[in-house]
PDB file of N, CA and C in Angstrom:
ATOM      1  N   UNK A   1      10.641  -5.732 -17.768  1.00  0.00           N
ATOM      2  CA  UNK A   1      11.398  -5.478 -18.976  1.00  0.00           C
ATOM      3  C   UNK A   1      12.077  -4.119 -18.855  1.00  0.00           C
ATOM      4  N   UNK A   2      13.715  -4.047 -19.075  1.00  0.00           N
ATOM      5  CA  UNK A   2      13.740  -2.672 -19.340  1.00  0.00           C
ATOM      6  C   UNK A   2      14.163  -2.346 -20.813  1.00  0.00           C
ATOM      7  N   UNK A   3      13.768  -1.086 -20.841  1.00  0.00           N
ATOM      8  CA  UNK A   3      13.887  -0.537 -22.453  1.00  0.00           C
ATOM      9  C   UNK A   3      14.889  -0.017 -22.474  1.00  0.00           C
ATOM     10  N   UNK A   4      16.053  -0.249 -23.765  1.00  0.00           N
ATOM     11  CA  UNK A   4      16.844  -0.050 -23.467  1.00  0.00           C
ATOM     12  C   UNK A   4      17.666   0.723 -24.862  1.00  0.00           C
ATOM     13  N   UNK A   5      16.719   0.629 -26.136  1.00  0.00           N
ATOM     14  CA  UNK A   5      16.557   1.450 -27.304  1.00  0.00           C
ATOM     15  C   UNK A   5      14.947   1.739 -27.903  1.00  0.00           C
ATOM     16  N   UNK A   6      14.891   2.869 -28.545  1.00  0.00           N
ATOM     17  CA  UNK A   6      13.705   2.980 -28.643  1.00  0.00           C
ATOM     18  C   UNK A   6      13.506   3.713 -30.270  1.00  0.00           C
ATOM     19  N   UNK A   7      13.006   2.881 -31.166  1.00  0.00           N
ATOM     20  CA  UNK A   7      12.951   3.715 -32.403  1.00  0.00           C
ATOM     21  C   UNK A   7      11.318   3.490 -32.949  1.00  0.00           C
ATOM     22  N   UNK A   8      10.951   4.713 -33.404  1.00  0.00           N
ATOM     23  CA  UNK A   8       9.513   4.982 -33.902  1.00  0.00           C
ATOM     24  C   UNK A   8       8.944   4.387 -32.201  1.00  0.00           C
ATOM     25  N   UNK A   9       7.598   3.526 -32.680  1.00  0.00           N
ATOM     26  CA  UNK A   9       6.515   3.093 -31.968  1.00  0.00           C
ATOM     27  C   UNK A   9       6.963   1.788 -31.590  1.00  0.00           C
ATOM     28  N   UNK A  10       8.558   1.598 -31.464  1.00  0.00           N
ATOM     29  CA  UNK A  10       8.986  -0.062 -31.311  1.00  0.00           C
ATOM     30  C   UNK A  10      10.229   0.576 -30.194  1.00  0.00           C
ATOM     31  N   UNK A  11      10.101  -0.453 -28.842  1.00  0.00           N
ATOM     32  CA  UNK A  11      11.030  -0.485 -28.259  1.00  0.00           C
ATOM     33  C   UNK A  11      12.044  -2.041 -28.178  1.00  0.00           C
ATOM     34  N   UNK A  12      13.043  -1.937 -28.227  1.00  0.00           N
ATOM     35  CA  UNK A  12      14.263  -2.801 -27.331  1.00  0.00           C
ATOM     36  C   UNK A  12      14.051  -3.319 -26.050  1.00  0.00           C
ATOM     37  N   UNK A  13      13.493  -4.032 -25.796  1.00  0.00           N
ATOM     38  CA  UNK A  13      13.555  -4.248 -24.193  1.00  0.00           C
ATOM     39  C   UNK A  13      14.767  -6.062 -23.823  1.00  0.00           C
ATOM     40  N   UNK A  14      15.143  -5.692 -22.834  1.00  0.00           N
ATOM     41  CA  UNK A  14      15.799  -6.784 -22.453  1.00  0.00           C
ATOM     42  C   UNK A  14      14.716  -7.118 -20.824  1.00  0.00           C
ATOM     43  N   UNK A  15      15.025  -8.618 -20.330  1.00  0.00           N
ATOM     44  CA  UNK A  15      14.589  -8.986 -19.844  1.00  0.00           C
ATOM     45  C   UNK A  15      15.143  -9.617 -18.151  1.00  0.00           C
ATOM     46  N   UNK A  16      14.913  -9.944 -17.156  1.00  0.00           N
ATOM     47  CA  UNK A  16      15.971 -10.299 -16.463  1.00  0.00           C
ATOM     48  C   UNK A  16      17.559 -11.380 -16.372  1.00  0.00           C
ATOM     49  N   UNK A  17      16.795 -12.183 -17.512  1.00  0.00           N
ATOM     50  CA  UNK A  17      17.538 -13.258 -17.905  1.00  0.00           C
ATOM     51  C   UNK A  17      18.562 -12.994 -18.761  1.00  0.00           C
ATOM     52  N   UNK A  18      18.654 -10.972 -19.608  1.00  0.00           N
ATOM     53  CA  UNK A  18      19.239 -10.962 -20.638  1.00  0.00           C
ATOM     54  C   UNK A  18      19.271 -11.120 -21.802  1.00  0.00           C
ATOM     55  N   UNK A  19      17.727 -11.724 -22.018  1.00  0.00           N
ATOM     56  CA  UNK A  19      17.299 -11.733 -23.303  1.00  0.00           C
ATOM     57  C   UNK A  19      16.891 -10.394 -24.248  1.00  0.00           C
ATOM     58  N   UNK A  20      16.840 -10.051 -25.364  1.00  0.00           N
ATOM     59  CA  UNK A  20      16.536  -8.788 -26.024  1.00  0.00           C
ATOM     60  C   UNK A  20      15.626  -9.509 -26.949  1.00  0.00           C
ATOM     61  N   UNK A  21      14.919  -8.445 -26.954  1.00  0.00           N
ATOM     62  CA  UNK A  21      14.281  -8.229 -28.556  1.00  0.00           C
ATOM     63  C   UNK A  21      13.228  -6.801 -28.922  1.00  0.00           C
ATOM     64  N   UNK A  22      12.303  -7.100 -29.360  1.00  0.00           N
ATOM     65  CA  UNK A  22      11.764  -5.598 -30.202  1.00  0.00           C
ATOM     66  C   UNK A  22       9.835  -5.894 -29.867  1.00  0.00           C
ATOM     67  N   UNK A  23       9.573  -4.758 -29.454  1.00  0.00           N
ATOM     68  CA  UNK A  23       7.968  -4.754 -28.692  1.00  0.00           C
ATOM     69  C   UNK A  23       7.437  -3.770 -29.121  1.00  0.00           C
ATOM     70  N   UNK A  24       6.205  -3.791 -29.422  1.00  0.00           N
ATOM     71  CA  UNK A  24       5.560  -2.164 -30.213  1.00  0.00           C
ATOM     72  C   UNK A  24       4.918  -1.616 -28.897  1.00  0.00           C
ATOM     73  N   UNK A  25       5.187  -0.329 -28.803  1.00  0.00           N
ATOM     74  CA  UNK A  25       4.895   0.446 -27.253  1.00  0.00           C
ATOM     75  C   UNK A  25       4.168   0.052 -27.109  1.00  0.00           C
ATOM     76  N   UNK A  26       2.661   0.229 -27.133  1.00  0.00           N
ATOM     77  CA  UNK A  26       1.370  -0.137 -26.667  1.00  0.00           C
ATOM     78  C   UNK A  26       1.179  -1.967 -25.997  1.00  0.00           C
ATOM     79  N   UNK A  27       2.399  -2.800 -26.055  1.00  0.00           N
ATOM     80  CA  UNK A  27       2.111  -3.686 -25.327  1.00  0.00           C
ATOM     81  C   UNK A  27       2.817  -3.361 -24.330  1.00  0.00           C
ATOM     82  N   UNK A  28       3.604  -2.413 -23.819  1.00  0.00           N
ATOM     83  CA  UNK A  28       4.594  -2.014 -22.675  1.00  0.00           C
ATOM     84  C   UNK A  28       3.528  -1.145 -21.910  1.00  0.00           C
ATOM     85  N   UNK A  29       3.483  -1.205 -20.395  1.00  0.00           N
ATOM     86  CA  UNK A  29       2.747  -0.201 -19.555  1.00  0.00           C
ATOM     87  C   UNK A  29       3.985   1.181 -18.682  1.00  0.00           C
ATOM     88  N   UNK A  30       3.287   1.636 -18.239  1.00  0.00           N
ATOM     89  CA  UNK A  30       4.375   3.104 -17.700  1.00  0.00           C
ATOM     90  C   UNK A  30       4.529   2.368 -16.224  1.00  0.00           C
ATOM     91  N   UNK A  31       4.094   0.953 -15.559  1.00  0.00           N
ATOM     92  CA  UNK A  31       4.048   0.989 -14.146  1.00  0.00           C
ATOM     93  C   UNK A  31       5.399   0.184 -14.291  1.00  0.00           C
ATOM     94  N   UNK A  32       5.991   0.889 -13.182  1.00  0.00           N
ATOM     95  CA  UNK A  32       7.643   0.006 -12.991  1.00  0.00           C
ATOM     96  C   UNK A  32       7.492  -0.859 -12.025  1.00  0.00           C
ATOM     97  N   UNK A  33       8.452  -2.046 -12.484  1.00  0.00           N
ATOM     98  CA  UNK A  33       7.757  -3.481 -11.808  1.00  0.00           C
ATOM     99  C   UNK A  33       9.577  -4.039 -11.720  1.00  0.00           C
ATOM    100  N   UNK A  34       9.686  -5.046 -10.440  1.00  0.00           N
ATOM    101  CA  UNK A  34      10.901  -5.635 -10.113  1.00  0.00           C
ATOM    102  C   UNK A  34      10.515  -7.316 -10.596  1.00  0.00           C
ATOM    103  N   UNK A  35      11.467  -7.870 -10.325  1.00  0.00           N
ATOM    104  CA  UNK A  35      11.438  -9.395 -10.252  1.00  0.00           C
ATOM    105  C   UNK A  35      12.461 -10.006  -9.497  1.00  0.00           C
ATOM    106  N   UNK A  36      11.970 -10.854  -8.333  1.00  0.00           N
ATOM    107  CA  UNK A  36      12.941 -11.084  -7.191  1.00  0.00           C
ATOM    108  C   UNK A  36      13.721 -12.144  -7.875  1.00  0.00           C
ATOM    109  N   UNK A  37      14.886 -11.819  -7.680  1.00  0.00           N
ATOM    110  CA  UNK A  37      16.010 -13.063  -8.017  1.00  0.00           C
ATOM    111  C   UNK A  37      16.443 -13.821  -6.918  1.00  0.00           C
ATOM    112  N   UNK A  38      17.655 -14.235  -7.018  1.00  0.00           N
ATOM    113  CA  UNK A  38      18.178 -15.741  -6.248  1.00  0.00           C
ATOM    114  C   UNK A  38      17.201 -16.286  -4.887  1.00  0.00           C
ATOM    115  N   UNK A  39      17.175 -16.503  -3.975  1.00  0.00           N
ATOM    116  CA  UNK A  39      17.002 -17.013  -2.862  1.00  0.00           C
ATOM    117  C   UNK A  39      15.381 -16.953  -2.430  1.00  0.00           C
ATOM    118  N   UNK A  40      14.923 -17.153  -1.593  1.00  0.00           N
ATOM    119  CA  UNK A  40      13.859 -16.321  -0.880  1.00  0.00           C
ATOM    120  C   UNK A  40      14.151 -15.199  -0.455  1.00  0.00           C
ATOM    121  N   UNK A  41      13.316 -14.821  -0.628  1.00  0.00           N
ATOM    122  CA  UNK A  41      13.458 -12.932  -0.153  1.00  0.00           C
ATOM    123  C   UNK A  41      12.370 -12.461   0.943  1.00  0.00           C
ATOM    124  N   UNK A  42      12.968 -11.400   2.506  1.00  0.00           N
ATOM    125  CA  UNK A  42      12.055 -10.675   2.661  1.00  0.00           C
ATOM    126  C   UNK A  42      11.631  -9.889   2.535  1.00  0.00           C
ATOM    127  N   UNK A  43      10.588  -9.678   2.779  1.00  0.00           N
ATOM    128  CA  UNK A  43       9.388  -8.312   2.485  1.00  0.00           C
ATOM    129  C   UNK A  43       9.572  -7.549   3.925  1.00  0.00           C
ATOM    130  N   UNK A  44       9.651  -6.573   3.926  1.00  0.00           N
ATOM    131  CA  UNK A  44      10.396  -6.109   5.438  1.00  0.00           C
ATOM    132  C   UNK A  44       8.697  -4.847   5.453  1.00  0.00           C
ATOM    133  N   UNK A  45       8.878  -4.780   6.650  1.00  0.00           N
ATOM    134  CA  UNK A  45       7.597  -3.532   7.344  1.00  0.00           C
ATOM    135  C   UNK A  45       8.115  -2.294   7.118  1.00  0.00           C
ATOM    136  N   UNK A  46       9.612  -2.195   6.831  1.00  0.00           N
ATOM    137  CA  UNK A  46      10.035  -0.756   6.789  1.00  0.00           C
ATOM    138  C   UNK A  46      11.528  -0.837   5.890  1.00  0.00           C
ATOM    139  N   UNK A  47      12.153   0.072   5.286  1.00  0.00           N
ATOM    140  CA  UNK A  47      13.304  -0.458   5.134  1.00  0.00           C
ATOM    141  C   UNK A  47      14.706  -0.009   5.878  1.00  0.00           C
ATOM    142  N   UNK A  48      14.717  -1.262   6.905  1.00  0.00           N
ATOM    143  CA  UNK A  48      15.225  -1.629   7.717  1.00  0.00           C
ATOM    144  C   UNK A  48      15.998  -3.138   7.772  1.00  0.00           C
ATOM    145  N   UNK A  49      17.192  -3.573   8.440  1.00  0.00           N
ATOM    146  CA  UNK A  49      17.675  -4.653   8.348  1.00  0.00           C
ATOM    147  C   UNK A  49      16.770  -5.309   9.480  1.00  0.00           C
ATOM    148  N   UNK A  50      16.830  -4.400  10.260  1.00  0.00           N
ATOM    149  CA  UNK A  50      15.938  -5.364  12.014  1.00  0.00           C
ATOM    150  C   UNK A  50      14.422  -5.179  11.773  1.00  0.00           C
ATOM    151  N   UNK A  51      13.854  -4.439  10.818  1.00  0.00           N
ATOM    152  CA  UNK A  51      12.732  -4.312  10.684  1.00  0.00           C
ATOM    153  C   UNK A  51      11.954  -5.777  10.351  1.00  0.00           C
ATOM    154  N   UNK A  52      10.236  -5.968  10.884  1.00  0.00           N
ATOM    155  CA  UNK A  52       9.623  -7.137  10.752  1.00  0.00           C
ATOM    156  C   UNK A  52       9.357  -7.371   9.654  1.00  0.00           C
ATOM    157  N   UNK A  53       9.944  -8.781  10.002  1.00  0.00           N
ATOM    158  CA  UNK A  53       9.130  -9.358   8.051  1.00  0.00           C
ATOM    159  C   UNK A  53       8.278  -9.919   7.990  1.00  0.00           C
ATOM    160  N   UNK A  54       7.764  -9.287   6.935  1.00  0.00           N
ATOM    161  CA  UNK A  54       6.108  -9.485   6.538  1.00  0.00           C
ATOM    162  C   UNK A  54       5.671 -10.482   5.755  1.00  0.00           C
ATOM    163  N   UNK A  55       6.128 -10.419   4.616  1.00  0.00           N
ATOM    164  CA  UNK A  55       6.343 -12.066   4.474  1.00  0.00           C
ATOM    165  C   UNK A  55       7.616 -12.913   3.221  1.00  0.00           C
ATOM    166  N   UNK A  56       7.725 -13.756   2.697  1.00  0.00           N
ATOM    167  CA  UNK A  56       8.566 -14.582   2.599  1.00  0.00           C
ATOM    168  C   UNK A  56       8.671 -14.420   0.800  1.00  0.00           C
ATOM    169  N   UNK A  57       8.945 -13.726  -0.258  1.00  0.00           N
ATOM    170  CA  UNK A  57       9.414 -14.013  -1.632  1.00  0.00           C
ATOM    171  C   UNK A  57       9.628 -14.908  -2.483  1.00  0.00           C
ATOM    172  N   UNK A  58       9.544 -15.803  -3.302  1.00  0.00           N
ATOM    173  CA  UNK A  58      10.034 -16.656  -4.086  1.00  0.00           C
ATOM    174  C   UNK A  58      11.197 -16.013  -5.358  1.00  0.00           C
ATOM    175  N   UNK A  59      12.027 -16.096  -5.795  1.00  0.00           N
ATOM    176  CA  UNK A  59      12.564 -15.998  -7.407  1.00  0.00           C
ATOM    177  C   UNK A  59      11.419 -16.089  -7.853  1.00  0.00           C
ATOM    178  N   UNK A  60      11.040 -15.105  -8.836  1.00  0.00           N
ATOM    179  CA  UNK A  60      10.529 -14.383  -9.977  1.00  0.00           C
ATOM    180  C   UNK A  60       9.087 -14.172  -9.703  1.00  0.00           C
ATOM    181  N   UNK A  61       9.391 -13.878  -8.375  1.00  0.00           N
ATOM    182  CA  UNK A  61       7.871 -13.142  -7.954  1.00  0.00           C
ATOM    183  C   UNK A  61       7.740 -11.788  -8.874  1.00  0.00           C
ATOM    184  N   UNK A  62       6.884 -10.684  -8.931  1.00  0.00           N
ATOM    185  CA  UNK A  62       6.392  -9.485 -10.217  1.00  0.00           C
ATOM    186  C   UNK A  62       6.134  -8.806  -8.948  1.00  0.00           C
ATOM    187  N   UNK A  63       7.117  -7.313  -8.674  1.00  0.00           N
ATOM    188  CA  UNK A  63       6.629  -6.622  -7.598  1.00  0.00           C
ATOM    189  C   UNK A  63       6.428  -5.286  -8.323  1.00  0.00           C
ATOM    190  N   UNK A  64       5.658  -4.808  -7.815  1.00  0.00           N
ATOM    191  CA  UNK A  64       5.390  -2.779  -8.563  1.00  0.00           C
ATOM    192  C   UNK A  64       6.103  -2.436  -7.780  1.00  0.00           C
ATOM    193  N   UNK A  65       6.882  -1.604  -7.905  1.00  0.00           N
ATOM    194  CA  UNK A  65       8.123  -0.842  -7.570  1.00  0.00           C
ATOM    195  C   UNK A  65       7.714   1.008  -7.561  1.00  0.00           C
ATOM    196  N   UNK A  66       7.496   1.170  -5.536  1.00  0.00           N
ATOM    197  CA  UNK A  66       6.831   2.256  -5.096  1.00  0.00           C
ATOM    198  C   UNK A  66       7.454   3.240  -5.165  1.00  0.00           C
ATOM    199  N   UNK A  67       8.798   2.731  -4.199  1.00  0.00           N
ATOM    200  CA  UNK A  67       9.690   3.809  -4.227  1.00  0.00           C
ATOM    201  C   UNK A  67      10.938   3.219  -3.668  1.00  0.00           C
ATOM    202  N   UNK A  68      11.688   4.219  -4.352  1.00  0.00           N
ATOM    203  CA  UNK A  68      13.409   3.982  -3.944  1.00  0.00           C
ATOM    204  C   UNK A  68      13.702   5.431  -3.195  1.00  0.00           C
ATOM    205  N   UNK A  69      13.948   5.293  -2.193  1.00  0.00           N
ATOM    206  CA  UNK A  69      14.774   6.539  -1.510  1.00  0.00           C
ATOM    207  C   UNK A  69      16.357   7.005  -1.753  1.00  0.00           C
ATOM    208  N   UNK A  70      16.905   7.966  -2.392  1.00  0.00           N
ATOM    209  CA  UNK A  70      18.158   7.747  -2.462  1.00  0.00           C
ATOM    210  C   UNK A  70      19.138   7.617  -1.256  1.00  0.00           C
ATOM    211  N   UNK A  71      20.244   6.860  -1.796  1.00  0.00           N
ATOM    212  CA  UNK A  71      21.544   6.488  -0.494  1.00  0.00           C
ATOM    213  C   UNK A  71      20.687   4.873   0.152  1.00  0.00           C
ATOM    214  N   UNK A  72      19.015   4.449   0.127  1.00  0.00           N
ATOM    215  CA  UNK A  72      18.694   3.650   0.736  1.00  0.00           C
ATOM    216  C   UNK A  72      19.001   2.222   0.277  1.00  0.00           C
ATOM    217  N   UNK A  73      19.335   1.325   0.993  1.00  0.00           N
ATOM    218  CA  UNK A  73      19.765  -0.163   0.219  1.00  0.00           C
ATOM    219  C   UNK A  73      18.504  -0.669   0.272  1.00  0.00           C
ATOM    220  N   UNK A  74      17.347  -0.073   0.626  1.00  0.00           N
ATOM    221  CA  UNK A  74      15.777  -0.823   0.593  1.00  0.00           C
ATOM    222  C   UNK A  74      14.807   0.012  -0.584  1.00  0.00           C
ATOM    223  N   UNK A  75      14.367  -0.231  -1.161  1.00  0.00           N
ATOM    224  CA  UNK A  75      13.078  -0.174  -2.073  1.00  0.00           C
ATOM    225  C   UNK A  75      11.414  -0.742  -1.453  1.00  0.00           C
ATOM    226  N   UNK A  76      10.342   0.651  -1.524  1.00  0.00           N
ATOM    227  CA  UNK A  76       9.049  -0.005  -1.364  1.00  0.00           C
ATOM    228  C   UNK A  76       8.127  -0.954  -2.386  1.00  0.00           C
ATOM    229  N   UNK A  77       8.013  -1.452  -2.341  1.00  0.00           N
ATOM    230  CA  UNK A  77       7.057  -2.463  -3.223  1.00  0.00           C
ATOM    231  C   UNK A  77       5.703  -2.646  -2.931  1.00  0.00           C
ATOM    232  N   UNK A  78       5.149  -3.158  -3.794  1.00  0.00           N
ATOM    233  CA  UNK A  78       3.417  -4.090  -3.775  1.00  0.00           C
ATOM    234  C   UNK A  78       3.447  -5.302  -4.392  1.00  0.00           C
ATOM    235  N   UNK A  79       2.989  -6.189  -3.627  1.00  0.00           N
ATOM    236  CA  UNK A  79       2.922  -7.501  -4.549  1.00  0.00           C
ATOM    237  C   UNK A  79       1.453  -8.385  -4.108  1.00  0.00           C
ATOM    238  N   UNK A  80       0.723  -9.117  -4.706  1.00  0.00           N
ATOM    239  CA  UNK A  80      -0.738  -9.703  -4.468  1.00  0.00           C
ATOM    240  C   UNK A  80      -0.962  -9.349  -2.758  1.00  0.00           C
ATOM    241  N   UNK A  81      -1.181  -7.768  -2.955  1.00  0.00           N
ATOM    242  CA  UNK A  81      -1.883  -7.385  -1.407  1.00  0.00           C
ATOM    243  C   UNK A  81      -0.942  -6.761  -1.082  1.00  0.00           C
ATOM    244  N   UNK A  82      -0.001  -7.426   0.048  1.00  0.00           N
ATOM    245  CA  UNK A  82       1.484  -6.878   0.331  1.00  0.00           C
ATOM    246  C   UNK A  82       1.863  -5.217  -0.089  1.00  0.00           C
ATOM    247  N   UNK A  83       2.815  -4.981   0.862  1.00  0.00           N
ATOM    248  CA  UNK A  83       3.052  -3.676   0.753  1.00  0.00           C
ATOM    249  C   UNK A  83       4.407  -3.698   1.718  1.00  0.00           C
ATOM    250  N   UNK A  84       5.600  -3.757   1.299  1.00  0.00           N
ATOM    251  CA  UNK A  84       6.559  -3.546   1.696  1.00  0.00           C
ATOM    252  C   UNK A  84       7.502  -3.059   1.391  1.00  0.00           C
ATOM    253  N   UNK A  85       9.018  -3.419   2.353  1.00  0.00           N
ATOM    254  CA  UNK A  85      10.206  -2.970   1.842  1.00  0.00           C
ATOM    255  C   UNK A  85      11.443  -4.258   1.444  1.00  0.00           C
ATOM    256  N   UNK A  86      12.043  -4.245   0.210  1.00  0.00           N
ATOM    257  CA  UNK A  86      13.132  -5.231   0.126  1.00  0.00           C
ATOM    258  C   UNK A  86      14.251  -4.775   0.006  1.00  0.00           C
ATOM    259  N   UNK A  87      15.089  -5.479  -0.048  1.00  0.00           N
ATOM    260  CA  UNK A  87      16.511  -5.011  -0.565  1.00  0.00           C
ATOM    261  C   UNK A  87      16.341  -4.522  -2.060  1.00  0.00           C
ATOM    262  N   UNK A  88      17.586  -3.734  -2.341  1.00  0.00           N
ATOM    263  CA  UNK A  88      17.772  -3.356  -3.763  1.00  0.00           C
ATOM    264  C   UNK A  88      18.190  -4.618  -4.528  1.00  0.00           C
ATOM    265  N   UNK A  89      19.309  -5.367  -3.488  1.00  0.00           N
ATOM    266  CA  UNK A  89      20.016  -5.903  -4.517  1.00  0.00           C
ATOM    267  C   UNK A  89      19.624  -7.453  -4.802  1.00  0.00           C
ATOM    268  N   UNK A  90      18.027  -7.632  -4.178  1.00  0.00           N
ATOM    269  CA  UNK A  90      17.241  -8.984  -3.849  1.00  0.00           C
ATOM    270  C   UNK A  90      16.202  -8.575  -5.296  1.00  0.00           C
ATOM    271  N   UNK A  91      16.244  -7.798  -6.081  1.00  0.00           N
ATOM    272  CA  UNK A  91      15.654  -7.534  -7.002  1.00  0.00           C
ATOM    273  C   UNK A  91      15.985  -7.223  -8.218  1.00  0.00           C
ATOM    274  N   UNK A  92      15.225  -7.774  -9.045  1.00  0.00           N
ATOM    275  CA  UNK A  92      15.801  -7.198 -10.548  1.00  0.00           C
ATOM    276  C   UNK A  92      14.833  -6.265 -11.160  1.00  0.00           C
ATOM    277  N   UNK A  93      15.700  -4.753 -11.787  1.00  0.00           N
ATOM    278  CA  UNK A  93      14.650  -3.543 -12.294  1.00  0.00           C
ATOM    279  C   UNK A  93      14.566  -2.116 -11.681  1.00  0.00           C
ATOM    280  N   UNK A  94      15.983  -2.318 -11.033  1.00  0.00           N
ATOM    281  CA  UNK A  94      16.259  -0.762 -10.593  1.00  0.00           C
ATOM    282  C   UNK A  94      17.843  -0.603 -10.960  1.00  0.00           C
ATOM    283  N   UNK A  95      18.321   0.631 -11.318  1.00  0.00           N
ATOM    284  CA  UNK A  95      19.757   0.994 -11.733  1.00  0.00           C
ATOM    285  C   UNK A  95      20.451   1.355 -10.034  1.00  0.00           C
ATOM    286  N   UNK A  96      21.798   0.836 -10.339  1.00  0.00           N
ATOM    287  CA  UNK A  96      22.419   1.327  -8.938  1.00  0.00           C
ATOM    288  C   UNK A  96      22.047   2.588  -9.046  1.00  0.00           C
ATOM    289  N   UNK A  97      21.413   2.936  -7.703  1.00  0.00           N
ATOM    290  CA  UNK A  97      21.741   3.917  -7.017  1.00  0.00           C
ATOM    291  C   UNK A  97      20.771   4.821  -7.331  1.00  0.00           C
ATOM    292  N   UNK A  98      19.382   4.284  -8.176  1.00  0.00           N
ATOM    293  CA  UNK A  98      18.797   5.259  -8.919  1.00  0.00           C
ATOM    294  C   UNK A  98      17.286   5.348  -7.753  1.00  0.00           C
ATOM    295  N   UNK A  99      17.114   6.839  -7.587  1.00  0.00           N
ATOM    296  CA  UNK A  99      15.499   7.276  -7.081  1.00  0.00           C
ATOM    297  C   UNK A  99      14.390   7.301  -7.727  1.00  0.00           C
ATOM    298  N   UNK A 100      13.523   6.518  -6.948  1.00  0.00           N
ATOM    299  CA  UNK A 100      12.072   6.131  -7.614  1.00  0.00           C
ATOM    300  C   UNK A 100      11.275   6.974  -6.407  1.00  0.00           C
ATOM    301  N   UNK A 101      10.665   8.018  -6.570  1.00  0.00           N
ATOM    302  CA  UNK A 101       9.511   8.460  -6.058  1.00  0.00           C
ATOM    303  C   UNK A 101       8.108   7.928  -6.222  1.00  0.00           C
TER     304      UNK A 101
END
């Protein structure tokens, strides 16, 4: 979900699909999380295009979102075990161009 207005103890969040509506903070957590869109996706060992892939994605897999390096077109992730790198743009829940430490 990202939040995208926030008044009192109630946020705005929209969803990947574009849906909106209104959530009272305490059901929202602080951990930033992706959701793989179109195709299968890989999970890469590094982020790298030639780098090994680790394993194979579905659409609307739930990844925690480690880190974004800036200038990088790859993002680190975690997903059930897993620990890799994907594309930016194989995911939904990061702003162009934006650094996640």
């Amino acid at each position: 979900m990202e939040i995208i207005l926030e008044f009192d103890n109630w946020r705005r969040v929209r969803d990947p699909e574009g849906v909106e509506g209104w959530v009272h903070q305490n059901m929202l957590s602080g951990m930033r999380t992706g959701y793989v869109v179109g195709a299968q996706r890989r999970l890469m060992r590094a982020g790298l295009d030639a780098s090994k892939i680790i394993a194979t994605l579905e659409h609307g897999v739930i990844v925690e979102i480690r880190r974004c390096p800036p200038r990088s077109l790859y993002c680190r992730v975690a997903t059930n075990g897993l620990d890799g790198w994907i594309r930016r743009d194989h995911f939904w829940g990061t702003y162009k161009g934006e650094t996640i430490d």
